[in-house]
C-alpha atoms as a PDB file:
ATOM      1  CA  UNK A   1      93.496  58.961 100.826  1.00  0.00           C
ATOM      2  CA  UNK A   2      90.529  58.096  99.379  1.00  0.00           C
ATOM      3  CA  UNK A   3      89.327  58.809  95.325  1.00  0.00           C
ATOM      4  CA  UNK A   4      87.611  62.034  96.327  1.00  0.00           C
ATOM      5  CA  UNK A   5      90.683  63.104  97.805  1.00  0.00           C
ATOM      6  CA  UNK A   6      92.883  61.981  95.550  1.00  0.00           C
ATOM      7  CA  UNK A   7      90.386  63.523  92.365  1.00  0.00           C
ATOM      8  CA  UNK A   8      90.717  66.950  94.691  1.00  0.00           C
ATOM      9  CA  UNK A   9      94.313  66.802  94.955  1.00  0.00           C
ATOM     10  CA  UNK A  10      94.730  66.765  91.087  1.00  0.00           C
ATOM     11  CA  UNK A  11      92.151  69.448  90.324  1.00  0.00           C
ATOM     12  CA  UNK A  12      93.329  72.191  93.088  1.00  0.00           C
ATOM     13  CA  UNK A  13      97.088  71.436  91.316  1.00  0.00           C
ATOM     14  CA  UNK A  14      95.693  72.045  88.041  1.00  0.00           C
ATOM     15  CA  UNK A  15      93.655  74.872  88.808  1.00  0.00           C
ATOM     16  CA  UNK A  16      96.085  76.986  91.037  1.00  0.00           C
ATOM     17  CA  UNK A  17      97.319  79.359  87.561  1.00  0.00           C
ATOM     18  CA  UNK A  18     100.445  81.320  88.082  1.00  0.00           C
ATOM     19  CA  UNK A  19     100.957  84.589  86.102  1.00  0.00           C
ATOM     20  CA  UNK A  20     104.651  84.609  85.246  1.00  0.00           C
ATOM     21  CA  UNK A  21     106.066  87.609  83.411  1.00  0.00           C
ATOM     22  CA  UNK A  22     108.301  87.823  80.468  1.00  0.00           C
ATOM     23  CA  UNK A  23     110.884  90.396  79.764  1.00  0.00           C
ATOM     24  CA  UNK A  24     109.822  92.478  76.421  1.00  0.00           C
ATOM     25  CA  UNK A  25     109.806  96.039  75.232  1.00  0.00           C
ATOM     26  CA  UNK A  26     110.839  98.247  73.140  1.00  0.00           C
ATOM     27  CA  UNK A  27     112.133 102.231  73.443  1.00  0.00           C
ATOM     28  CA  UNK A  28     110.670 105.176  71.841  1.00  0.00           C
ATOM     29  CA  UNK A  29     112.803 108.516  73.013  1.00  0.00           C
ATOM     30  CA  UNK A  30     113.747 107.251  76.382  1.00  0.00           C
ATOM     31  CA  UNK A  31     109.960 105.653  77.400  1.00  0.00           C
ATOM     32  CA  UNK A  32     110.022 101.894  77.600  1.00  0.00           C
ATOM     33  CA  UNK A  33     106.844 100.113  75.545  1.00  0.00           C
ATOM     34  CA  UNK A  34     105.949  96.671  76.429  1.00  0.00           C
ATOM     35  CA  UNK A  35     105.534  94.848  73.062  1.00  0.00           C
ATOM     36  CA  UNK A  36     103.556  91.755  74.980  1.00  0.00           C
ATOM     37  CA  UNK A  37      99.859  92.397  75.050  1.00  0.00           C
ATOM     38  CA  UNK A  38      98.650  89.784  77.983  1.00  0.00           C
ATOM     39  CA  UNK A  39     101.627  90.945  80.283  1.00  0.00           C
ATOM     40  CA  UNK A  40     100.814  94.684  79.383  1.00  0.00           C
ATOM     41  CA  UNK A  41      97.299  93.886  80.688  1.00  0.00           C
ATOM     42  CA  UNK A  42      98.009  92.362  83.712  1.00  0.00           C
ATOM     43  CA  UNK A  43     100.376  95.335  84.381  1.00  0.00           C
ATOM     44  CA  UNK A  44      97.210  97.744  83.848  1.00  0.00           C
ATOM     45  CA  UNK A  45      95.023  95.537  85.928  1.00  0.00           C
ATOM     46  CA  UNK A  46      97.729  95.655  89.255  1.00  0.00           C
ATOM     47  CA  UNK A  47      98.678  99.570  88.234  1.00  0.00           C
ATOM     48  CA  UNK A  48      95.007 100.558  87.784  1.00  0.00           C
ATOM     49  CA  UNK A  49      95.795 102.456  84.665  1.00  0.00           C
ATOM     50  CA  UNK A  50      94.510 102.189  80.818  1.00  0.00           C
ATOM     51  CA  UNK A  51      96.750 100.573  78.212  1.00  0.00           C
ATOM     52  CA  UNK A  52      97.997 103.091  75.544  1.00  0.00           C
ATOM     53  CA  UNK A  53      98.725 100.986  72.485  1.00  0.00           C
ATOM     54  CA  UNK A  54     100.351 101.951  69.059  1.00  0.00           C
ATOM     55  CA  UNK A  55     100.306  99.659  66.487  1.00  0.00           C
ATOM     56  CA  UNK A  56     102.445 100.287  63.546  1.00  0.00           C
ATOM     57  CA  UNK A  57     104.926  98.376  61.228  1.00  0.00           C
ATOM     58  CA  UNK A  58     108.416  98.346  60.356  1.00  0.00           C
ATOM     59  CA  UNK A  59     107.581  99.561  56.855  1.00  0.00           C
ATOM     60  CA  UNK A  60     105.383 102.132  58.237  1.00  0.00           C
ATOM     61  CA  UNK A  61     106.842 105.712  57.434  1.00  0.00           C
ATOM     62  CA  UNK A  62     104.573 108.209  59.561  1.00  0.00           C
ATOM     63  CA  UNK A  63     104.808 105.309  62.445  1.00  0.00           C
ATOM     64  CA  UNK A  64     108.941 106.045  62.340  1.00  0.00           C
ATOM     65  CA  UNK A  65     108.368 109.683  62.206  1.00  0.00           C
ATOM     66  CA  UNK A  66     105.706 109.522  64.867  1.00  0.00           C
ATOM     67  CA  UNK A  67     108.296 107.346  67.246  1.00  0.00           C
ATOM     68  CA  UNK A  68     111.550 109.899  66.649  1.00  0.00           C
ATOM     69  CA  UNK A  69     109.237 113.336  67.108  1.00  0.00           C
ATOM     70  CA  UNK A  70     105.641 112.966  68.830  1.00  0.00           C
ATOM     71  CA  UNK A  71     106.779 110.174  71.738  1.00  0.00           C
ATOM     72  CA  UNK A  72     110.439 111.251  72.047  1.00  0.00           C
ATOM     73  CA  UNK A  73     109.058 114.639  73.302  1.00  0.00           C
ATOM     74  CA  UNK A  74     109.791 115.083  77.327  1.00  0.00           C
ATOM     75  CA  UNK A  75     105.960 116.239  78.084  1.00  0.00           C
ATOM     76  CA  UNK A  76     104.621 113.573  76.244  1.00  0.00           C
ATOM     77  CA  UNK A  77     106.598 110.593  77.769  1.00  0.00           C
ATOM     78  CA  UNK A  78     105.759 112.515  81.086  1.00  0.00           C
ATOM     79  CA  UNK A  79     102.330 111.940  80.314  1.00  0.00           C
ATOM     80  CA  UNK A  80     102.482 108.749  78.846  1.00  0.00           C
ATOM     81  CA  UNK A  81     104.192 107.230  82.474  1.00  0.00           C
ATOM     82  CA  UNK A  82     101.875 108.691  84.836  1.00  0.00           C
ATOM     83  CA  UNK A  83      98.715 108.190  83.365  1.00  0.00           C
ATOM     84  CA  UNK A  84      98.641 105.050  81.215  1.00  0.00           C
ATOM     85  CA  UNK A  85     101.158 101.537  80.292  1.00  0.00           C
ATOM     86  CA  UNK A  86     102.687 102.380  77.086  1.00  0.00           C
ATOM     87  CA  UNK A  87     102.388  99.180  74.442  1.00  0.00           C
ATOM     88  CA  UNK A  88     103.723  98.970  71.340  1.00  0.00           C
ATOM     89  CA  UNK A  89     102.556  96.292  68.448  1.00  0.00           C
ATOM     90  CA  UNK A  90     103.670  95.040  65.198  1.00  0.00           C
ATOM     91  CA  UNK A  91     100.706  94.284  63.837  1.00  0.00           C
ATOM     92  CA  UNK A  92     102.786  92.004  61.305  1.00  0.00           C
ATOM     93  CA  UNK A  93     103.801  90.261  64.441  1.00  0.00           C
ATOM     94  CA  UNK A  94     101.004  90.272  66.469  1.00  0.00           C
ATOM     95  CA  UNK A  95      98.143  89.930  64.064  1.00  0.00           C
ATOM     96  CA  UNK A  96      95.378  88.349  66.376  1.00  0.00           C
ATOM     97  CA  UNK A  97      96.306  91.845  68.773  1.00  0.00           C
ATOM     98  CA  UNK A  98      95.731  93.697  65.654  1.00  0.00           C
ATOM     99  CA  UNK A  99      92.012  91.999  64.512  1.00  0.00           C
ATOM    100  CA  UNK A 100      90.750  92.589  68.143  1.00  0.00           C
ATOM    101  CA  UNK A 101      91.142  96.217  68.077  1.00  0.00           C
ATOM    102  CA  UNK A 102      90.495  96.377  64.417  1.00  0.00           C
ATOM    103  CA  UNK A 103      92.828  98.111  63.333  1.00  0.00           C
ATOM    104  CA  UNK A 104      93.549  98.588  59.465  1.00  0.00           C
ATOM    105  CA  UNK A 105      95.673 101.139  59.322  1.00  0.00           C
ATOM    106  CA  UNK A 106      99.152 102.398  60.822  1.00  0.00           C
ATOM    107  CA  UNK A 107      99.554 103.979  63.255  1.00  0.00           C
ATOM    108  CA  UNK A 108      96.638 103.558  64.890  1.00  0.00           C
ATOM    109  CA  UNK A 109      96.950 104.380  68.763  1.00  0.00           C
ATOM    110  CA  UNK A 110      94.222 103.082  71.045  1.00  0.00           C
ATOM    111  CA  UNK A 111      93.589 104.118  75.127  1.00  0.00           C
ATOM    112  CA  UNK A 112      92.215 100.729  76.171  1.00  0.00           C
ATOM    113  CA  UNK A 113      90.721  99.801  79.438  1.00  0.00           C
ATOM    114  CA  UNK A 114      92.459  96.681  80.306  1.00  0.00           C
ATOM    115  CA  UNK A 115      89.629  95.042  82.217  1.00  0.00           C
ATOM    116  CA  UNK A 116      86.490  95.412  79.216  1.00  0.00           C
ATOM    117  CA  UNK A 117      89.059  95.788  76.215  1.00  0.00           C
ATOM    118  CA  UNK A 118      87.079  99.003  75.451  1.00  0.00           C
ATOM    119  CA  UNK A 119      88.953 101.511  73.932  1.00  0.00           C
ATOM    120  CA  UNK A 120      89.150 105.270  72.731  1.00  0.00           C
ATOM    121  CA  UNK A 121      91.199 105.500  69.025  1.00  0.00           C
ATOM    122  CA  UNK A 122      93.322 108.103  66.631  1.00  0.00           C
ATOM    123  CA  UNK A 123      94.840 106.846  63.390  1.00  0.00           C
ATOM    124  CA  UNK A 124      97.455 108.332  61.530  1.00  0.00           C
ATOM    125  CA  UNK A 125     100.174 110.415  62.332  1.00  0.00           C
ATOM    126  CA  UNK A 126     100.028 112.921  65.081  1.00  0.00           C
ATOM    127  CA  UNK A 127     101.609 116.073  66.105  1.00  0.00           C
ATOM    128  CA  UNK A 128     102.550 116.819  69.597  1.00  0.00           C
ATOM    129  CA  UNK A 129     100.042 119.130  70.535  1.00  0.00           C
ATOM    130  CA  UNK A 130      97.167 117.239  68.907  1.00  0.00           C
ATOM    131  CA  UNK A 131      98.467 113.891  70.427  1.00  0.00           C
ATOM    132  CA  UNK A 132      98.868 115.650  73.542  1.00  0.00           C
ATOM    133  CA  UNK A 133      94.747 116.597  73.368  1.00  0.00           C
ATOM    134  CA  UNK A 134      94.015 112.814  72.554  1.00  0.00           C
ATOM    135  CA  UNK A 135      95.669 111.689  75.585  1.00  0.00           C
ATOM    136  CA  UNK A 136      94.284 114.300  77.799  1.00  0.00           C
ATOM    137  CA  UNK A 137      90.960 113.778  76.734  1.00  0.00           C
ATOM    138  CA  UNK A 138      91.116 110.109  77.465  1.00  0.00           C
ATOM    139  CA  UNK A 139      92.717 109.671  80.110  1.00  0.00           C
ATOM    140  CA  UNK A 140      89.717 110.298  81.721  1.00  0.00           C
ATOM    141  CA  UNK A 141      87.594 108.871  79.893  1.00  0.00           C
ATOM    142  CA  UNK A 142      87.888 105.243  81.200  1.00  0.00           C
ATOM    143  CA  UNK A 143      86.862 104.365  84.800  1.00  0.00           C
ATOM    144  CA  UNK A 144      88.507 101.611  85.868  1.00  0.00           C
ATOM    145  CA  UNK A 145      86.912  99.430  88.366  1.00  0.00           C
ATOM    146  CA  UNK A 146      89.861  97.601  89.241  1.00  0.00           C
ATOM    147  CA  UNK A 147      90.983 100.998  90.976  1.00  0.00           C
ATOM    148  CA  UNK A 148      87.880 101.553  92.940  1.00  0.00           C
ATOM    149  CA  UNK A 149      87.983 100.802  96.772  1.00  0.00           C
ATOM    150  CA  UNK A 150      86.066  98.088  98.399  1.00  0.00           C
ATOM    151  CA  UNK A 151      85.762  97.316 101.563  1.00  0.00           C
ATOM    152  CA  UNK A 152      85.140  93.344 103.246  1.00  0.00           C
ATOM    153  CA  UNK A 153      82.999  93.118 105.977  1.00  0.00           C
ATOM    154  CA  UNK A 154      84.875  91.225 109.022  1.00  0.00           C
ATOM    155  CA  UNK A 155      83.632  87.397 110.141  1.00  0.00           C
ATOM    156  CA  UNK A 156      82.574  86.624 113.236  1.00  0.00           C
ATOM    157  CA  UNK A 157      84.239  83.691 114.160  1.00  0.00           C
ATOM    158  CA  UNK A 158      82.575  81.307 111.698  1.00  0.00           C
ATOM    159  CA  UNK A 159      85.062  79.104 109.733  1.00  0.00           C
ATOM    160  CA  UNK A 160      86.457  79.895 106.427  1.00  0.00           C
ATOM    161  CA  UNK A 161      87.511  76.696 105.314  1.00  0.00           C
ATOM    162  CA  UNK A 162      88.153  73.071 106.389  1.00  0.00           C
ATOM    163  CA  UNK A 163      90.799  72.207 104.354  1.00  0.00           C
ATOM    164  CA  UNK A 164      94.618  73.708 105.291  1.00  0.00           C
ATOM    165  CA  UNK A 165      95.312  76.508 103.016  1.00  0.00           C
ATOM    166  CA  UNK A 166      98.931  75.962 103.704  1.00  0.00           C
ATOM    167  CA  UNK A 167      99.101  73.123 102.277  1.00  0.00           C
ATOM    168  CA  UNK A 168      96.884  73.866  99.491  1.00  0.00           C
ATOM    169  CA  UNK A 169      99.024  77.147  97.802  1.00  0.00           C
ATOM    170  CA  UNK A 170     102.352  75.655  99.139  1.00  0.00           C
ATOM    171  CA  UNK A 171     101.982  71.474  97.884  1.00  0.00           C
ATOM    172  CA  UNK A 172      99.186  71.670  95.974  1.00  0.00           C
ATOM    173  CA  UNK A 173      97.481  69.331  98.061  1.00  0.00           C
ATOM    174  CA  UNK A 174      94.213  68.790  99.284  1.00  0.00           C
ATOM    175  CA  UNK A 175      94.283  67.926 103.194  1.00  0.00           C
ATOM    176  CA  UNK A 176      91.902  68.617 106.233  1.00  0.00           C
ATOM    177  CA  UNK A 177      92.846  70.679 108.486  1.00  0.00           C
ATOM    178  CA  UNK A 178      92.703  69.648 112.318  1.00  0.00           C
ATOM    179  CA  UNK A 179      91.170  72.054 114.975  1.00  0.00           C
ATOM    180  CA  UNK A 180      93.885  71.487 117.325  1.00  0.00           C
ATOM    181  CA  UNK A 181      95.681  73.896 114.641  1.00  0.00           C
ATOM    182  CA  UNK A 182      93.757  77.035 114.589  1.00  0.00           C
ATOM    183  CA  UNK A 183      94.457  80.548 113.982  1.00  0.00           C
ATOM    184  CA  UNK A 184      91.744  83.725 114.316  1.00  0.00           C
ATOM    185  CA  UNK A 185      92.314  86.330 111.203  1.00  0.00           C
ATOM    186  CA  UNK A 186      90.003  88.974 110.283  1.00  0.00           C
ATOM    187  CA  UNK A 187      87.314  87.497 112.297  1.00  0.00           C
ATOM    188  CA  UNK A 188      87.616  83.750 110.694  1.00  0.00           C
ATOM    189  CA  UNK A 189      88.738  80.893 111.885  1.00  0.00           C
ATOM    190  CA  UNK A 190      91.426  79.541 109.999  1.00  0.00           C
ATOM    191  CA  UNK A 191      92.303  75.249 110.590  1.00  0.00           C
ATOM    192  CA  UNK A 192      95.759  73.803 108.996  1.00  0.00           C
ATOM    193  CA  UNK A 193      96.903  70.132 108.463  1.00  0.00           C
ATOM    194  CA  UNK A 194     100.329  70.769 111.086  1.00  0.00           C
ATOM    195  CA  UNK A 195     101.622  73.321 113.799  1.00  0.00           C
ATOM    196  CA  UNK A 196     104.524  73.825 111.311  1.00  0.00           C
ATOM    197  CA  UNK A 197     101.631  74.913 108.608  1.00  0.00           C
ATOM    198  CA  UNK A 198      99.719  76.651 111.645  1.00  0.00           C
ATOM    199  CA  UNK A 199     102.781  78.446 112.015  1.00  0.00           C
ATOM    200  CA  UNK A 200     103.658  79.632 108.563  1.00  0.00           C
ATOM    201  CA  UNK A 201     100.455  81.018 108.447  1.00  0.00           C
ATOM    202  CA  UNK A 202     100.838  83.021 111.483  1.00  0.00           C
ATOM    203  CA  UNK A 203     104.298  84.300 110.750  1.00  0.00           C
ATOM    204  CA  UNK A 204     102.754  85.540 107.266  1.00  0.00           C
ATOM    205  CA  UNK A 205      98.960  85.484 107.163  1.00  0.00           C
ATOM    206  CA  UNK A 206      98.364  87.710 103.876  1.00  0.00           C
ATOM    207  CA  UNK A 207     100.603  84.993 101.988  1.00  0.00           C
ATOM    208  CA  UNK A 208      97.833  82.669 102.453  1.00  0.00           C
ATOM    209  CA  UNK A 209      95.209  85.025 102.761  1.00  0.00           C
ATOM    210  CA  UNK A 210      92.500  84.638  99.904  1.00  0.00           C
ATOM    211  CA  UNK A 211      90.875  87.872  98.535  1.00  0.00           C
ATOM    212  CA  UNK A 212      87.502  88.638  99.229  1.00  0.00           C
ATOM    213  CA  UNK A 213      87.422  87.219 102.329  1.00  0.00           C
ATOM    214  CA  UNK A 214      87.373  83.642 100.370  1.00  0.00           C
ATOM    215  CA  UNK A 215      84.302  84.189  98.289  1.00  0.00           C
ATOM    216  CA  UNK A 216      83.710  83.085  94.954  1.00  0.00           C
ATOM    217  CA  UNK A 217      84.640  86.263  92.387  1.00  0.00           C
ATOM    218  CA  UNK A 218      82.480  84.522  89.509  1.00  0.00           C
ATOM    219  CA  UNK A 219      79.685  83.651  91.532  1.00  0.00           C
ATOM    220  CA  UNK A 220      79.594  87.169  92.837  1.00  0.00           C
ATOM    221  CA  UNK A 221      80.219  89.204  89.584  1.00  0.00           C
ATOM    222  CA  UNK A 222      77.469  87.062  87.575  1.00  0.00           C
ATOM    223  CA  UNK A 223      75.034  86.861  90.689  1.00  0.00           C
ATOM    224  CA  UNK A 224      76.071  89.995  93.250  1.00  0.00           C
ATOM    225  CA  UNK A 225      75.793  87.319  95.923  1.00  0.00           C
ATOM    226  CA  UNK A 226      78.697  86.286  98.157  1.00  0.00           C
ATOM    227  CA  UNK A 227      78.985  82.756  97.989  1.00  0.00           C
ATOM    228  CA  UNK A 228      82.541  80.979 100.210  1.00  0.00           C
ATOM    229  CA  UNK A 229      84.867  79.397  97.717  1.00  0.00           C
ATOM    230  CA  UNK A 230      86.726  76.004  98.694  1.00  0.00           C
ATOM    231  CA  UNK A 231      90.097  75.409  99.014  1.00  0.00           C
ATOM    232  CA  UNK A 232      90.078  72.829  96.435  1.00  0.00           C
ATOM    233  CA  UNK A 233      89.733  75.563  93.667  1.00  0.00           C
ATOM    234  CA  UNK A 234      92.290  78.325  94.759  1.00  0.00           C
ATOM    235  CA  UNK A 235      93.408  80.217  92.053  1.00  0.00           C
ATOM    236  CA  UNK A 236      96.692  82.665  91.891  1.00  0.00           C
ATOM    237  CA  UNK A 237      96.619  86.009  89.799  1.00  0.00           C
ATOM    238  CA  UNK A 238      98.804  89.170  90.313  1.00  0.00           C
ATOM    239  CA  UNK A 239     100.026  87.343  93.417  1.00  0.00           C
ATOM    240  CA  UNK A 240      96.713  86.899  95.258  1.00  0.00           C
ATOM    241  CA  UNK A 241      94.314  84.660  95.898  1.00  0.00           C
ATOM    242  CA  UNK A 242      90.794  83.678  95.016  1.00  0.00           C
ATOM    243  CA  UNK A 243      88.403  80.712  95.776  1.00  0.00           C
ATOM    244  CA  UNK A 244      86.186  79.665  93.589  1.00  0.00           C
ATOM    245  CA  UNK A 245      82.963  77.273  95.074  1.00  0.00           C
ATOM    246  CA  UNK A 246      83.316  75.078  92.102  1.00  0.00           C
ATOM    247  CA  UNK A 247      85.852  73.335  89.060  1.00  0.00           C
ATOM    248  CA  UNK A 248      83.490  75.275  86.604  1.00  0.00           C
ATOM    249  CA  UNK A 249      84.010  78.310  88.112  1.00  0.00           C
ATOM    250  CA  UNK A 250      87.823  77.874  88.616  1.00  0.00           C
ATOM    251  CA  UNK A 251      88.073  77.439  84.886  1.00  0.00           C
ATOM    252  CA  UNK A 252      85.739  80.748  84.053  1.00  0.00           C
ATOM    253  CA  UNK A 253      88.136  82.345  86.445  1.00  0.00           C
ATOM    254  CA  UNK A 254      91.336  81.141  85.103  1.00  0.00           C
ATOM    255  CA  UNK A 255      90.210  82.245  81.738  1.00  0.00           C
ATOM    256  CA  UNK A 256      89.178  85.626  82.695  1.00  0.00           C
ATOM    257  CA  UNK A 257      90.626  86.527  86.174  1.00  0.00           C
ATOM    258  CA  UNK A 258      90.466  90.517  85.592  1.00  0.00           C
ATOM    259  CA  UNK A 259      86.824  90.433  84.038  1.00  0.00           C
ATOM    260  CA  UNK A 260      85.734  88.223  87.462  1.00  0.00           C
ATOM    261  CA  UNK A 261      87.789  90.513  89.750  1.00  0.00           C
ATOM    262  CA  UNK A 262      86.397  93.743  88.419  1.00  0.00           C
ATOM    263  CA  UNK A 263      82.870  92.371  88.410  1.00  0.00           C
ATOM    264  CA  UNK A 264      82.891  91.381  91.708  1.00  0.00           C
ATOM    265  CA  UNK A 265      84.382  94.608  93.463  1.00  0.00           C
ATOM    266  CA  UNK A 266      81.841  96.601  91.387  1.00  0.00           C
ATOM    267  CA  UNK A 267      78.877  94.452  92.857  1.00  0.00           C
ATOM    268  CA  UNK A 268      80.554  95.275  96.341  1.00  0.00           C
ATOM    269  CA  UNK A 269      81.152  98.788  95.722  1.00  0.00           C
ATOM    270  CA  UNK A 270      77.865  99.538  94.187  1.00  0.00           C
ATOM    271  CA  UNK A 271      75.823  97.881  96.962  1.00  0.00           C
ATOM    272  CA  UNK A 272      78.157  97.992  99.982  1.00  0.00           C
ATOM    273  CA  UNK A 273      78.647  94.268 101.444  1.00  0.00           C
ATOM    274  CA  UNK A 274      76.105  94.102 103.510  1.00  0.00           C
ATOM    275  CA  UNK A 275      73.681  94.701 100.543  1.00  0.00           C
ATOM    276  CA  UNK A 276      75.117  91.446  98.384  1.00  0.00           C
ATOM    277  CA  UNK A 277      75.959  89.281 101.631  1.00  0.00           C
END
């Protein structure tokens, strides 16, 4: 293997960023809150929903009132589940959570678009039927991206990549793939190192399958041009894949993985793919 190779190797292995997730939340009435901001997040990212976020304190009388009256009531839990993620933060325990947003005083609930951080805010204590109005009105409000539809256009026939995918998500290794190996899906032309990896790709082609149709998500949110990633920088979030076309992308991406994704399927959906490609 030569030093390029080897270099490759080592990057793609330390670029490929797994989102693991962590059991934590609390109960309010009989609604779960997830008390971990970055998981909560990437939950509103996959679900396509807005964050609703109460900060408060253990010494915080209206927040204790609040918990036991406004969010133990059965329309407003109702509302809570099918409309947003419910979050709940100590802001004595989460104090860098608590400067982002802001907030100075408890409670303070916040509808928060997980993909800009923007968010809609009450503070103090509040009554069912004025909470009830808050949520209403901003549930709305925030147009997620993430949750808009966007369509790929097919190839036609050229090759994605060079380098085996297989082996690339499964070893974290860099190796050429050999054109004895080949498999067709959605219009590109796939090559892998092995007919074992030829045939693990077959048996479960969206496993491997990068999103996008392997284009770069940084290059096309900053630029609204599709550019083809390389296998080299695959990166994992939310159980998919992306390709990046270079290490300085990879590491924007890994930073930032719901900004990129967002900003790329709004260039698509605003211009159609034929318009960016």
């Amino acid at each position: 293997m030569s030093k390029f190779t080897r270099n490759a190797a080592y990057l793609l292995a330390t670029c490929v960023a797994l989102v693991g997730l962590m059991e934590s939340a609390v109960q309010a009435g009989s609604l779960h809150w997830e008390t971990d901001y970055a998981k909560a997040k990437k939950q509103a990212v996959a679900e396509s929903k807005p964050m609703l976020i109460m900060f408060t304190a253990s010494w915080c009388g209206p927040c204790k009132k609040m918990k036991s009256s406004t969010l133990s009531n059965s329309k407003i839990e109702q509302e809570i589940e099918a409309n947003f993620i419910p979050v709940m933060i100590d802001t004595d325990a989460n104090p860098s959570v608590t400067r982002k947003f802001g907030v100075n005083a408890m409670p303070t609930i916040a509808v928060v678009d997980p993909t800009t951080e923007d968010s809609e805010k009450v503070r103090g204590y509040q009554g069912t039927s004025e909470f009830l109005s808050f949520l209403d009105n901003n549930k709305s409000e925030i147009n997620l991206a993430s949750a808009t539809e966007y369509v790929m256009e097919e190839g036609n026939g050229e090759v994605l990549a060079d380098d085996c995918l297989v082996s690339a998500i499964e070893d974290h290794k860099l190796v050429d793939g050999d054109k004895q190996f080949s498999s067709t899906h959605n219009g590109y032309v796939v090559y892998f190192a092995s007919a074992d990896n030829k045939q693990k790709f077959d048996k479960n082609p969206e496993k491997f399958w990068p999103e996008l149709s392997g284009n770069c998500p940084v290059h096309l949110a900053e630029t609204g041009k599709l550019t083809r990633g390389e296998v080299r920088w695959v990166v994992a979030f939310n159980n998919k894949l992306y390709m990046c076309d270079s290490e300085s992308h990879a590491n924007k991406f890994v930073q930032s993985p719901a900004k990129f994704i967002t900003g790329a399927i709004t260039k698509i959906s605003a211009k159609g793919s034929n318009a960016v490609r």
